[in-house]
C-alpha atoms as a PDB file:
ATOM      1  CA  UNK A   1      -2.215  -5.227 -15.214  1.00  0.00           C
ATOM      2  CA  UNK A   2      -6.024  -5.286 -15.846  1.00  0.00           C
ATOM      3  CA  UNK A   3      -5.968  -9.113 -15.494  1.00  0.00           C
ATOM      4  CA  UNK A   4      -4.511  -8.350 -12.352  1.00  0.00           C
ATOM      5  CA  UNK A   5      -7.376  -6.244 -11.389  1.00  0.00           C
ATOM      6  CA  UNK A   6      -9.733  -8.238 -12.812  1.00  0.00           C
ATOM      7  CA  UNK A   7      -8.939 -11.407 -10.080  1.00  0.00           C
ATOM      8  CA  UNK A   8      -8.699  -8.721  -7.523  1.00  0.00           C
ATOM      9  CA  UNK A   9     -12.106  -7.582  -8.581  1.00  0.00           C
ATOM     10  CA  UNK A  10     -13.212 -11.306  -8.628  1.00  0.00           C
ATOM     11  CA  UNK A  11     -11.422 -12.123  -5.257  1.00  0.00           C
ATOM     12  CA  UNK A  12     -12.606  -9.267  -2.870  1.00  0.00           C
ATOM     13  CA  UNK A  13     -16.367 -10.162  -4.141  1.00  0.00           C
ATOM     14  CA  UNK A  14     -15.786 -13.806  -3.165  1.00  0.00           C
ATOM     15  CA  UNK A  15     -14.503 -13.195  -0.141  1.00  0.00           C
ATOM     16  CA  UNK A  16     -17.161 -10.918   0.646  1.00  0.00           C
ATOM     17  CA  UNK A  17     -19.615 -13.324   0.104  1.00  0.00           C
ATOM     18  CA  UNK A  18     -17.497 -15.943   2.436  1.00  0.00           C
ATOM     19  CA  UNK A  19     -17.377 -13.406   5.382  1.00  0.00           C
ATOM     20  CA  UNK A  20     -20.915 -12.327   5.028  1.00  0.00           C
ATOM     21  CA  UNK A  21     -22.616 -16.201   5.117  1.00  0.00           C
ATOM     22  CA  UNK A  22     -20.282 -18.669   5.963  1.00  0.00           C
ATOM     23  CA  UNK A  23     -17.561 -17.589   7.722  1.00  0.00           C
ATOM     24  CA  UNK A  24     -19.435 -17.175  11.144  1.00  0.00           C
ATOM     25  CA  UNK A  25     -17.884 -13.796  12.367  1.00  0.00           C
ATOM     26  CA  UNK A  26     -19.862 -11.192  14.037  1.00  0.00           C
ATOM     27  CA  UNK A  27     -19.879  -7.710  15.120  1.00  0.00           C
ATOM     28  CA  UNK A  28     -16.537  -5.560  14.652  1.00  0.00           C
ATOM     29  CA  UNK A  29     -14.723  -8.416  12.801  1.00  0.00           C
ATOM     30  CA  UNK A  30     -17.320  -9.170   9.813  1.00  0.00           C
ATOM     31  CA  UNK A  31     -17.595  -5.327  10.007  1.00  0.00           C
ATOM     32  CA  UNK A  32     -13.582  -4.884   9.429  1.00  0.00           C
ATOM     33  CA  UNK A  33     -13.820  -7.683   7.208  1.00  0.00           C
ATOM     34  CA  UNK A  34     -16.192  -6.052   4.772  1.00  0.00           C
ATOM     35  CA  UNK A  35     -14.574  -2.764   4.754  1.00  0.00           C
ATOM     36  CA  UNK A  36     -11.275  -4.658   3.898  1.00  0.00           C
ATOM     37  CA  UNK A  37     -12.428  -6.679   0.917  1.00  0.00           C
ATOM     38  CA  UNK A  38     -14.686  -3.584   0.006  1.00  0.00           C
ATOM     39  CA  UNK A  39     -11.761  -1.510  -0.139  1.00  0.00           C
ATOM     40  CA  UNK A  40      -9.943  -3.780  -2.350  1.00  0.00           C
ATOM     41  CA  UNK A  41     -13.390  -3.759  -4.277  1.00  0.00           C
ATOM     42  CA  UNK A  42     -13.579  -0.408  -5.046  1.00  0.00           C
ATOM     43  CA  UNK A  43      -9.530  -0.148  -5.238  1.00  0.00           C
ATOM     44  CA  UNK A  44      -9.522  -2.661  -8.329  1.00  0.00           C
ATOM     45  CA  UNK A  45     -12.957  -1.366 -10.076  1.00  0.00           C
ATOM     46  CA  UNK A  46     -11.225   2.584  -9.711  1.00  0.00           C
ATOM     47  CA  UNK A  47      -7.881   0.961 -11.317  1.00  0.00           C
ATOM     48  CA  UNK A  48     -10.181  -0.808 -14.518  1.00  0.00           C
ATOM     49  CA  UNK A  49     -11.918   2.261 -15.169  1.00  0.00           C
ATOM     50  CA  UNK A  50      -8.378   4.398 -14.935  1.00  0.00           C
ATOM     51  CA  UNK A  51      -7.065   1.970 -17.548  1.00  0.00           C
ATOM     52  CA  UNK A  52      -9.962   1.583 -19.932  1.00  0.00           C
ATOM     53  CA  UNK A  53      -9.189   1.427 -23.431  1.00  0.00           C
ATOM     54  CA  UNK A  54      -9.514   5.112 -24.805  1.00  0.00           C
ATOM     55  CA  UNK A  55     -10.150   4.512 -28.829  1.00  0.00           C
ATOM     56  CA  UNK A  56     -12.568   7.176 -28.965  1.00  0.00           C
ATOM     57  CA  UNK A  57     -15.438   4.944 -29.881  1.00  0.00           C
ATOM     58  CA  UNK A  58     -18.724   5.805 -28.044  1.00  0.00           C
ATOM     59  CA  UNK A  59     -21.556   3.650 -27.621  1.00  0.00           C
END
């Protein structure tokens, strides 16, 4: 599951970077573009966090 998360993680920020610099869109369709792979972003950072190991360690 986290390694699943992990390549989403890894993904959305790649593609991110593609639609932002190389992939030539403009206006509404970069714009829906980010939100998409920022949503997937956040999605897969909220789902790591949620599954952290709990071993009561602190640091």
């Amino acid at each position: 599951m986290r390694a699943l998360l992990w390549l989403l993680l890894a993904a959305s920020v790649v593609a991110n970077v593609f639609i932002s610099t190389f992939a030539g869109w403009t206006g509404g369709l970069q714009v829906a573009g980010s939100v998409c792979t920022g949503t997937v972003l956040l999605g897969s950072a909220a789902g790591l966090w949620l599954t952290r190991p709990h071993d009561g360690a602190r640091s």
